[in-house]
C-alpha atoms as a PDB file:
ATOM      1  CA  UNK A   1     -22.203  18.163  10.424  1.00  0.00           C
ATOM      2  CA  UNK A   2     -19.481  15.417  11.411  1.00  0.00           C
ATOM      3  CA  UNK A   3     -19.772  11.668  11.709  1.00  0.00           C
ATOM      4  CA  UNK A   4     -17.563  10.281  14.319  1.00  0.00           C
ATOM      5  CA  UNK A   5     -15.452  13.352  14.442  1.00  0.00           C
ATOM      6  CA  UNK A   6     -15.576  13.714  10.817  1.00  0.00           C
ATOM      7  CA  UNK A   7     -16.742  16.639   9.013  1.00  0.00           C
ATOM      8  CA  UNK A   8     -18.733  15.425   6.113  1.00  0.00           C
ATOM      9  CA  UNK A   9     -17.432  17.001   3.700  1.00  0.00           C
ATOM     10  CA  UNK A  10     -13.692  16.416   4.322  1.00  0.00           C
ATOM     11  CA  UNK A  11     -15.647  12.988   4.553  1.00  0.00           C
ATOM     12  CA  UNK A  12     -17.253  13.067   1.186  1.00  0.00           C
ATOM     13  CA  UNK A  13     -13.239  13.833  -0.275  1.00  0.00           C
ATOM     14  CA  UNK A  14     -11.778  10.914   1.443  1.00  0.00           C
ATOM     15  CA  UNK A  15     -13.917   8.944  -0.268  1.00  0.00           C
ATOM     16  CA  UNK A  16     -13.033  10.488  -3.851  1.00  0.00           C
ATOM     17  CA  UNK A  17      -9.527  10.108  -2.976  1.00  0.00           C
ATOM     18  CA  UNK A  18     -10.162   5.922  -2.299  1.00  0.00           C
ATOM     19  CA  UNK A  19     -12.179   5.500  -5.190  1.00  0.00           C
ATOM     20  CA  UNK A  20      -9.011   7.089  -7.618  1.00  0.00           C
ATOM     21  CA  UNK A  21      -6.501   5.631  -5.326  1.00  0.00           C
ATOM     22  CA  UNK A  22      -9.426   1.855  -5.346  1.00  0.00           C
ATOM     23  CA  UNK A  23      -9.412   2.468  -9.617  1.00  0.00           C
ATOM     24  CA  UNK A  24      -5.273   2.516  -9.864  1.00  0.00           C
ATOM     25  CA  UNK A  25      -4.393  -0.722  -7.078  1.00  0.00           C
ATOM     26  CA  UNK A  26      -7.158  -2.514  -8.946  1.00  0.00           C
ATOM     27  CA  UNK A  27      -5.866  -1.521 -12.323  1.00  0.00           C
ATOM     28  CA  UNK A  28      -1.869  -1.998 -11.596  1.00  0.00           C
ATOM     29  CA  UNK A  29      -1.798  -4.239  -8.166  1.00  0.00           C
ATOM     30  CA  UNK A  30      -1.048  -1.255  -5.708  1.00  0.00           C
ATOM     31  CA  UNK A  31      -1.511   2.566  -5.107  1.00  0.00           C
ATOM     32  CA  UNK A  32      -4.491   3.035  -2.692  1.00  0.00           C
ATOM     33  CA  UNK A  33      -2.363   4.286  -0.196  1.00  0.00           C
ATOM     34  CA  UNK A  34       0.075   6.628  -2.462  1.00  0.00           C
ATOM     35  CA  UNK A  35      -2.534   8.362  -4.331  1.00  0.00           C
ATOM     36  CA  UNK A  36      -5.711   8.927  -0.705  1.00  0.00           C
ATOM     37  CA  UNK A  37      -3.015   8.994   1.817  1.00  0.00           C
ATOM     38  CA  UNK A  38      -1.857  12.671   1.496  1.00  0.00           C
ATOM     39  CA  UNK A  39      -5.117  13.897   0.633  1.00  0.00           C
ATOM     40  CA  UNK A  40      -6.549  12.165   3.614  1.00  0.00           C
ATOM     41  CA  UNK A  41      -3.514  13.346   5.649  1.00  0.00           C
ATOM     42  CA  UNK A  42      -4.846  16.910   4.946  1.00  0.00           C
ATOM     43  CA  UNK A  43      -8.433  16.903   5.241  1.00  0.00           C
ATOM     44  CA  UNK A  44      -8.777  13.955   7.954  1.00  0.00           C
ATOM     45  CA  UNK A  45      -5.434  12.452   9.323  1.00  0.00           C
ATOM     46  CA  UNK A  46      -7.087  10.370  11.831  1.00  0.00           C
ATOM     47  CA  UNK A  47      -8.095   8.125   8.933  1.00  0.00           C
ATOM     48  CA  UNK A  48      -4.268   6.989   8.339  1.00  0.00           C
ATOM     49  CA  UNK A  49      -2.512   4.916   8.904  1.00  0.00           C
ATOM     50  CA  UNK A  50      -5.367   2.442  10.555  1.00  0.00           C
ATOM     51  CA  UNK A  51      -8.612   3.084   8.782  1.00  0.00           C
ATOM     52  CA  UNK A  52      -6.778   3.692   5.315  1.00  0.00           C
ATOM     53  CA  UNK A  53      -4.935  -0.080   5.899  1.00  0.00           C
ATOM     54  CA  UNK A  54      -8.438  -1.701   6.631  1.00  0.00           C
ATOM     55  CA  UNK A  55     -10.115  -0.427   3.491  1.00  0.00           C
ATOM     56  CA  UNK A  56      -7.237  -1.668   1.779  1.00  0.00           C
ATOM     57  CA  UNK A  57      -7.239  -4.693   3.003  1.00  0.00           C
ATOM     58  CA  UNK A  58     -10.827  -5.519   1.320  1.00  0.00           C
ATOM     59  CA  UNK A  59      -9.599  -3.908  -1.786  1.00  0.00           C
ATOM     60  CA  UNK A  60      -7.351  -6.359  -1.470  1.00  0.00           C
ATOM     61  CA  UNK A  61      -9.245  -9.161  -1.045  1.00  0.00           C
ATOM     62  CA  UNK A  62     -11.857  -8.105  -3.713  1.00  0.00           C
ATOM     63  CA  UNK A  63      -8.757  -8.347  -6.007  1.00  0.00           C
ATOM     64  CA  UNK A  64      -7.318 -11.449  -4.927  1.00  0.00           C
ATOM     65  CA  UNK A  65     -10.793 -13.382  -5.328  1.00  0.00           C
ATOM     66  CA  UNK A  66     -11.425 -11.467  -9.076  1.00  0.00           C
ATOM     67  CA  UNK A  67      -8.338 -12.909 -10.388  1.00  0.00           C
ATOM     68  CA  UNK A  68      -7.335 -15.762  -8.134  1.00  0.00           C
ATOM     69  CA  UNK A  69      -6.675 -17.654 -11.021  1.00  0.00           C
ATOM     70  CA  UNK A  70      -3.119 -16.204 -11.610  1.00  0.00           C
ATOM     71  CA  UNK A  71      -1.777 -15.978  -8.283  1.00  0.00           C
ATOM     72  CA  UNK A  72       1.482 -17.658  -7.327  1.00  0.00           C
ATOM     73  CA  UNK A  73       0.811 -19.769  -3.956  1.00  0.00           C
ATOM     74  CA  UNK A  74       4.562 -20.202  -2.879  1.00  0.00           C
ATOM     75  CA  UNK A  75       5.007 -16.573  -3.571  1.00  0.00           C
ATOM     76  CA  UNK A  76       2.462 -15.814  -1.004  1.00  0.00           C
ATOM     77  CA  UNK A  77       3.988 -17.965   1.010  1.00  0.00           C
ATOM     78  CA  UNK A  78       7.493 -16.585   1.068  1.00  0.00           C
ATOM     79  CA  UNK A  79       6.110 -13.059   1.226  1.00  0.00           C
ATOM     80  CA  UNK A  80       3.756 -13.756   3.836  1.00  0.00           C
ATOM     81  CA  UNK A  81       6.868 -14.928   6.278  1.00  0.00           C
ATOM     82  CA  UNK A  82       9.306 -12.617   5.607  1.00  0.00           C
ATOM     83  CA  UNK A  83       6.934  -9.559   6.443  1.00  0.00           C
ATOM     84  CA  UNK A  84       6.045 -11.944   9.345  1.00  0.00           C
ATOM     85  CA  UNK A  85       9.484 -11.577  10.643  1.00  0.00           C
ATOM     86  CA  UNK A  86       9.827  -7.816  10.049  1.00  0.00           C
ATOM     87  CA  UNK A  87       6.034  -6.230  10.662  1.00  0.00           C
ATOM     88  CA  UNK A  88       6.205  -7.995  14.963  1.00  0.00           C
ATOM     89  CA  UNK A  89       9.063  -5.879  15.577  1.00  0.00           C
ATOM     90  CA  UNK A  90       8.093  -2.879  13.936  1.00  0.00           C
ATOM     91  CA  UNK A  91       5.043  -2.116  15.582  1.00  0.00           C
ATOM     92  CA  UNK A  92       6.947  -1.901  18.781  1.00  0.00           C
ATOM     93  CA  UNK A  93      10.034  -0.181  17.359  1.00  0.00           C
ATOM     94  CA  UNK A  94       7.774   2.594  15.636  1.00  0.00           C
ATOM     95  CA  UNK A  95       6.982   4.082  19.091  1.00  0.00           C
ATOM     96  CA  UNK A  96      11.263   4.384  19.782  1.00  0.00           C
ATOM     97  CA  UNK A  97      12.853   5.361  16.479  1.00  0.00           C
ATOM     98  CA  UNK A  98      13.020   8.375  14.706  1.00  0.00           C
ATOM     99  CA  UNK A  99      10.184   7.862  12.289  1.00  0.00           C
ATOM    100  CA  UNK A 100      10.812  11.203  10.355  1.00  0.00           C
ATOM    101  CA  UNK A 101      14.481   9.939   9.684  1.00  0.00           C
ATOM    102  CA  UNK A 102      13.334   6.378   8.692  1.00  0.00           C
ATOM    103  CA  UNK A 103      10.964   7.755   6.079  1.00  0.00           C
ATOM    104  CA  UNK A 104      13.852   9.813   4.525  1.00  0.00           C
ATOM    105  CA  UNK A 105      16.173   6.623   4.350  1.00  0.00           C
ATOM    106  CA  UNK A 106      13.580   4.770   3.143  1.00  0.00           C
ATOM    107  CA  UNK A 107      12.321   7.147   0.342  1.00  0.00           C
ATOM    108  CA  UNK A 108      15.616   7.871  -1.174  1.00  0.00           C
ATOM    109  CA  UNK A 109      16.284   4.139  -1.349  1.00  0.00           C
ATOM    110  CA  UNK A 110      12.995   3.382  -3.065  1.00  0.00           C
ATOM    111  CA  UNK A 111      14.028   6.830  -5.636  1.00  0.00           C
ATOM    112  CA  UNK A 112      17.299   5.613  -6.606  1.00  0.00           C
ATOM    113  CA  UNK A 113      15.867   1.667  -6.962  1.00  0.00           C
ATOM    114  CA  UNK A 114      13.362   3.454  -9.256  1.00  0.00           C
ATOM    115  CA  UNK A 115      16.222   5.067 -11.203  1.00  0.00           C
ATOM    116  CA  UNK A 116      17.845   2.063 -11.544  1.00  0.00           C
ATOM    117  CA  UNK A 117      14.970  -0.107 -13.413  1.00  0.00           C
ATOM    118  CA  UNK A 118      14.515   3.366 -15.666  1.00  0.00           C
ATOM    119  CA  UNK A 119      17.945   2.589 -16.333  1.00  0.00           C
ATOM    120  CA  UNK A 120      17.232  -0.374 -17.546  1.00  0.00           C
ATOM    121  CA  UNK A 121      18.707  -2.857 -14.876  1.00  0.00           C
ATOM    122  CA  UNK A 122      15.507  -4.793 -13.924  1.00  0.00           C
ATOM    123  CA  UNK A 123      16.086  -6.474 -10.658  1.00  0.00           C
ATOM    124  CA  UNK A 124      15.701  -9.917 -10.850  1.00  0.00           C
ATOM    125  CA  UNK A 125      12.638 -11.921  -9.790  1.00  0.00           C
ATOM    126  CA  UNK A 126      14.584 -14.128  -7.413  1.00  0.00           C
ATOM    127  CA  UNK A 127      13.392 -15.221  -3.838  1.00  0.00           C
ATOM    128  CA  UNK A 128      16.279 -13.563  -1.811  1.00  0.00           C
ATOM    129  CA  UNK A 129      14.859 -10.419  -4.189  1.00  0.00           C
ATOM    130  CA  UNK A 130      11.205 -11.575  -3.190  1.00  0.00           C
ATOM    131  CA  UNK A 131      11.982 -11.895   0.854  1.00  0.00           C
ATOM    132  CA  UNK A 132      14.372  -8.720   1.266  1.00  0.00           C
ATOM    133  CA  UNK A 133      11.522  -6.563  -0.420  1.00  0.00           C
ATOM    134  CA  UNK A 134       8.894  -8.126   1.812  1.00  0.00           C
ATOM    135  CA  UNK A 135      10.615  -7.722   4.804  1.00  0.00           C
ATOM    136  CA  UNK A 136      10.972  -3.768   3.862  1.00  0.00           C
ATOM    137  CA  UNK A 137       7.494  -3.847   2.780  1.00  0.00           C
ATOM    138  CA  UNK A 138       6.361  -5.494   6.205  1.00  0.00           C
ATOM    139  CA  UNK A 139       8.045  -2.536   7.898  1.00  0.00           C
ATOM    140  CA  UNK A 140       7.032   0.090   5.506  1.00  0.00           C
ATOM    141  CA  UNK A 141       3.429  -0.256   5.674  1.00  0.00           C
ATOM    142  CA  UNK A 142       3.459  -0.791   9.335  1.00  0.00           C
ATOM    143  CA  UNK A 143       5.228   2.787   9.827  1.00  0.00           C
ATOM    144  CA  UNK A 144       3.576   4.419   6.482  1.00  0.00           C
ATOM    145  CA  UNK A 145       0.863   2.453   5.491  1.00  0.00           C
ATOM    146  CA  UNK A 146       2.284   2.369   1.761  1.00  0.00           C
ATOM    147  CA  UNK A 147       4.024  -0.942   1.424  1.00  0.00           C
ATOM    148  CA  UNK A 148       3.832  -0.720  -1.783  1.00  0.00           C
ATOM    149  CA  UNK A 149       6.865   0.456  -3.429  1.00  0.00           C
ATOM    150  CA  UNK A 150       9.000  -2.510  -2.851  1.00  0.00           C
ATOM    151  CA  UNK A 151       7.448  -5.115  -4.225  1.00  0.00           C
ATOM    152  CA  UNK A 152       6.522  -3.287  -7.189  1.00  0.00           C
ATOM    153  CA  UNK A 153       9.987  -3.267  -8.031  1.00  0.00           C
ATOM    154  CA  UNK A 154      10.528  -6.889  -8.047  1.00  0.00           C
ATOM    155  CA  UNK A 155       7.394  -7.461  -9.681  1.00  0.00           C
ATOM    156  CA  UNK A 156       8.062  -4.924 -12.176  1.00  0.00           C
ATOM    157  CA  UNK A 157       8.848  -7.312 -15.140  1.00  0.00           C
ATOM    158  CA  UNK A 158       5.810  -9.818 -14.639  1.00  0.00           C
ATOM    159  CA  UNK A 159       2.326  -9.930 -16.045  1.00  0.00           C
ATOM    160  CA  UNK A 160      -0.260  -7.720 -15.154  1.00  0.00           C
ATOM    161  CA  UNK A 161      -2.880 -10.185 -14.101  1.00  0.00           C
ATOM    162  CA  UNK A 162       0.433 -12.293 -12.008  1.00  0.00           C
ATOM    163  CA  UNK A 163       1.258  -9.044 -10.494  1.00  0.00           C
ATOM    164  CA  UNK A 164      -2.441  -8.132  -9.373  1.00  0.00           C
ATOM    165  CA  UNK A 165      -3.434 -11.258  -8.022  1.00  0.00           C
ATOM    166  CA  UNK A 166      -0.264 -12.697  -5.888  1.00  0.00           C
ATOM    167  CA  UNK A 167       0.552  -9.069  -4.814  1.00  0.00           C
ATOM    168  CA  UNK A 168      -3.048  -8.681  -3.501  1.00  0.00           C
ATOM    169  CA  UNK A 169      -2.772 -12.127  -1.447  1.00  0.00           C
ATOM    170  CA  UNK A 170       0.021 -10.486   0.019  1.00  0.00           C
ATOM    171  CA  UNK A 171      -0.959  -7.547   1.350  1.00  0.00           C
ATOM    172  CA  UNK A 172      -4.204  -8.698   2.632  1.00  0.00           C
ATOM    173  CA  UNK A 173      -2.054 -10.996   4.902  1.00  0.00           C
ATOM    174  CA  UNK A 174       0.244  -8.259   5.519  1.00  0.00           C
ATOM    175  CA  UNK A 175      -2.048  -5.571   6.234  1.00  0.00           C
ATOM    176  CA  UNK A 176      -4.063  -7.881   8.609  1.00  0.00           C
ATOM    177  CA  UNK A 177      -0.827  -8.478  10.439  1.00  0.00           C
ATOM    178  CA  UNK A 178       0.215  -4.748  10.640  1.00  0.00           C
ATOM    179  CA  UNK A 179      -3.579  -3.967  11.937  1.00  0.00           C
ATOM    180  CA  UNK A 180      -2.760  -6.770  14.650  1.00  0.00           C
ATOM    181  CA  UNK A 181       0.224  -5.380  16.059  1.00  0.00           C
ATOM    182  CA  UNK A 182      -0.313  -1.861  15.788  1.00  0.00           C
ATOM    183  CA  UNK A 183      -3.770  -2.941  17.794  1.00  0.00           C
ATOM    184  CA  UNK A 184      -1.605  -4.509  20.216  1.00  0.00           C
ATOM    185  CA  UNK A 185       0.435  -1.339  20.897  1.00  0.00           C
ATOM    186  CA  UNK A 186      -3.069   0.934  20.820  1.00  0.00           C
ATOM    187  CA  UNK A 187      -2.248   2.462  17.605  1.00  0.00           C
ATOM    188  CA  UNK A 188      -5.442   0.784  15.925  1.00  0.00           C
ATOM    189  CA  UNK A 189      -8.944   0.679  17.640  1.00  0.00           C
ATOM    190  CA  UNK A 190     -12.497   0.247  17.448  1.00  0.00           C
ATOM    191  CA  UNK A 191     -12.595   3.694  16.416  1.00  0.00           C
ATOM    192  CA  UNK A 192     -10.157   3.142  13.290  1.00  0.00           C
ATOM    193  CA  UNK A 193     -12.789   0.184  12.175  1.00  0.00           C
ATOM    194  CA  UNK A 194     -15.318   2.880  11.758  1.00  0.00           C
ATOM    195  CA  UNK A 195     -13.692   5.364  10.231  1.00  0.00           C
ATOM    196  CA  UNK A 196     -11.971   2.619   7.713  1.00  0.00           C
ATOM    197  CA  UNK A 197     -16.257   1.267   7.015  1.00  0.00           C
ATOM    198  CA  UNK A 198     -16.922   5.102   6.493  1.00  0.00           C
ATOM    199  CA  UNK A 199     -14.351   4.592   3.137  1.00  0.00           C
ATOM    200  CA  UNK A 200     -16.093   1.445   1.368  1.00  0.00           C
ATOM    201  CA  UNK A 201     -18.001   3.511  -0.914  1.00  0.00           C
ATOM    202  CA  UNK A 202     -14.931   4.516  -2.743  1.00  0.00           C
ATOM    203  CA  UNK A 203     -13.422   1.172  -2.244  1.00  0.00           C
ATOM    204  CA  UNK A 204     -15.897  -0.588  -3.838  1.00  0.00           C
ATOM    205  CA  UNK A 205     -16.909   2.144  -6.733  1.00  0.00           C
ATOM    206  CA  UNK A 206     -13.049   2.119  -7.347  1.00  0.00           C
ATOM    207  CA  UNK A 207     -12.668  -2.083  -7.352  1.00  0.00           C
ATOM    208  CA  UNK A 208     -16.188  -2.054  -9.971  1.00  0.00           C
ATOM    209  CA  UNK A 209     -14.676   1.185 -12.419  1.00  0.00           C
ATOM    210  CA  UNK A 210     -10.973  -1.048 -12.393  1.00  0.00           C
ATOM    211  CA  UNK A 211     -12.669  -4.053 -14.086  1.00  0.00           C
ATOM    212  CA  UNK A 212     -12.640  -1.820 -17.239  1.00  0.00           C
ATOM    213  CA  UNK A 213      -9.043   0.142 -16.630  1.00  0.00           C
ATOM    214  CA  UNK A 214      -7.203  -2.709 -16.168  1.00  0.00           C
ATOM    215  CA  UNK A 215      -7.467  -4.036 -19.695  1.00  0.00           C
ATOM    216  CA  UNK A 216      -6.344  -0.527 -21.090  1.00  0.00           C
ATOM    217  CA  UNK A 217      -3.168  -0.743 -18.504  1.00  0.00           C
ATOM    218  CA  UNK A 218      -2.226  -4.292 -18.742  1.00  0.00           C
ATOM    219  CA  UNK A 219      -1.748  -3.147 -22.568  1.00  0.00           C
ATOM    220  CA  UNK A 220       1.901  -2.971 -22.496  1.00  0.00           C
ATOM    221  CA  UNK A 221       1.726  -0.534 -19.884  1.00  0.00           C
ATOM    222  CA  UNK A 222       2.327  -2.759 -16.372  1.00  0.00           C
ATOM    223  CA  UNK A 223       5.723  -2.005 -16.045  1.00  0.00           C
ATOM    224  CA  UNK A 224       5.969   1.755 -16.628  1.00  0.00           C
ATOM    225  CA  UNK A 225       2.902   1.797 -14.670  1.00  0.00           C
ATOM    226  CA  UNK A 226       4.629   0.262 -11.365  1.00  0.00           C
ATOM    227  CA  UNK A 227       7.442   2.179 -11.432  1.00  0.00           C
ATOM    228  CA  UNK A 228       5.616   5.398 -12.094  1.00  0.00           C
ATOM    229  CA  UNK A 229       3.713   4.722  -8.905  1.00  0.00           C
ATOM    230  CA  UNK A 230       6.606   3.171  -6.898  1.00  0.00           C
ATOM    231  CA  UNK A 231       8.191   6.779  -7.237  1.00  0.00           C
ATOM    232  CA  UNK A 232       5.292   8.696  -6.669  1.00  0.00           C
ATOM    233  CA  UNK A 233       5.578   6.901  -3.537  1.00  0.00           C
ATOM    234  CA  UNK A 234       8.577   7.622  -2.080  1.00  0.00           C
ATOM    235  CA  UNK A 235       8.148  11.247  -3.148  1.00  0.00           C
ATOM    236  CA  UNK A 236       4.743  11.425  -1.079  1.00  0.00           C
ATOM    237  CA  UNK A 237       7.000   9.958   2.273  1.00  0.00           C
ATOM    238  CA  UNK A 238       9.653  12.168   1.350  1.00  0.00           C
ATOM    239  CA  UNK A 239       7.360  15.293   1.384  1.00  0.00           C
ATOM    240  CA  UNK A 240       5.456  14.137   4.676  1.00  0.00           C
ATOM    241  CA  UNK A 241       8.778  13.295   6.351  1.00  0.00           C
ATOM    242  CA  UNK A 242      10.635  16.534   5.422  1.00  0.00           C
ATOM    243  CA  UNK A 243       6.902  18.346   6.324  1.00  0.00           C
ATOM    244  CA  UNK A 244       7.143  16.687   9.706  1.00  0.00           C
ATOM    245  CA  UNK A 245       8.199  18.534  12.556  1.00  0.00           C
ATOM    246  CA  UNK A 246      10.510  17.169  15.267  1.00  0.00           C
END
């Protein structure tokens, strides 16, 4: 049995896969992508990168709202233009560059950024900091869908609730803008909506189980947190690029 080209089942393990992937953004600020991209990749790639960006963008928003409270409006702001100046672009120079080679570059500069904070040099919160990892974050998620990485490490030595809240105004902007464009070249249609509504289950069982998780992660465990997913991400881009063929 398949719904809209979907075997159930492989449906049925998407939807696991956002509801773990739903529990960690909601807990730490970002990770959908990192932890139900590859296993969608496998079982169902035609729900990445459009469908998979959608549902995160109202995990995103359910996050924003829950903890509004903390978020840092000029931050948004800055954010919000800088990936505005990088995401236009991309979604037209993703159909002319070498992807595969792009998502090697960009995972071994997000590993040895993430080797760097272990090391103990923090980069600083600063806004040229802020608008250089937009702007990689903008292109990123427009080519990967996990935009993540990035701005975890310059948010790396903030609060937890800070981190949750301003980094989910961001991306919901973001994402909306990378669905735009890539909608504009034909990479996301009407068919990518439904596939990305067939996910909400695990988005929202993920967002409701992350109101409890997040108190036993923002426990002095943010920072190792971030990081720990900011390298899990550039090894999943790493694997799919080197897996690639072409």
């Amino acid at each position: 049995m398949e719904l809209f080209g979907v075997p159930v089942v492989y449906l049925l393990v998407g939807i696991a896969a956002t509801t773990v992937g739903a529990i960690v953004q909601g807990s730490v600020g970002f990770g959908l992508a990192v932890v139900s991209a590859p296993i969608l990749l496998m079982v169902a790639p035609q729900f990445v990168p459009g469908s998979l960006m959608l549902s995160a963008t109202v995990l995103t928003l359910m996050m924003f709202f829950r903890e509004r409270h903390a978020v840092v409006k000029r931050e948004v702001f800055i954010s919000a233009t800088a990936r505005l100046v990088t995401t236009i672009p991309t979604a037209y120079v993703v159909s002319i560059i070498d992807q595969r080679l792009f998502s090697i570059l960009f995972a071994v500069v997000i590993l040895v950024a993430v080797s760097i904070s272990l090391s103990g040099v923090a980069l600083p919160f600063t806004t040229s900091n802020l608008v250089l990892a937009s702007c990689v974050s903008g292109i990123s998620n427009t080519v990967s869908a996990v935009g993540g990485p990035p701005m975890a490490l310059v948010y790396q030595t903030q609060h937890g609730a800070h981190i949750r809240s301003t980094l989910s105004a961001i991306f919901a902007i973001g994402s909306t803008l990378s669905m735009i464009c890539l909608a504009v070249v034909g990479e996301f249609t009407f068919h990518d909506i439904l596939l990305g509504l067939m996910l909400m289950p695990g988005i929202f069982l993920g967002f409701a189980i992350s109101r409890y998780t997040v108190r036993l992660i923002d426990q002095h465990t943010t920072r190792p947190a971030v990081l720990a997913i900011a390298g899990l991400s550039a090894v999943v881009i790493l694997v799919r690029a080197l897996m690639a063929t072409g």
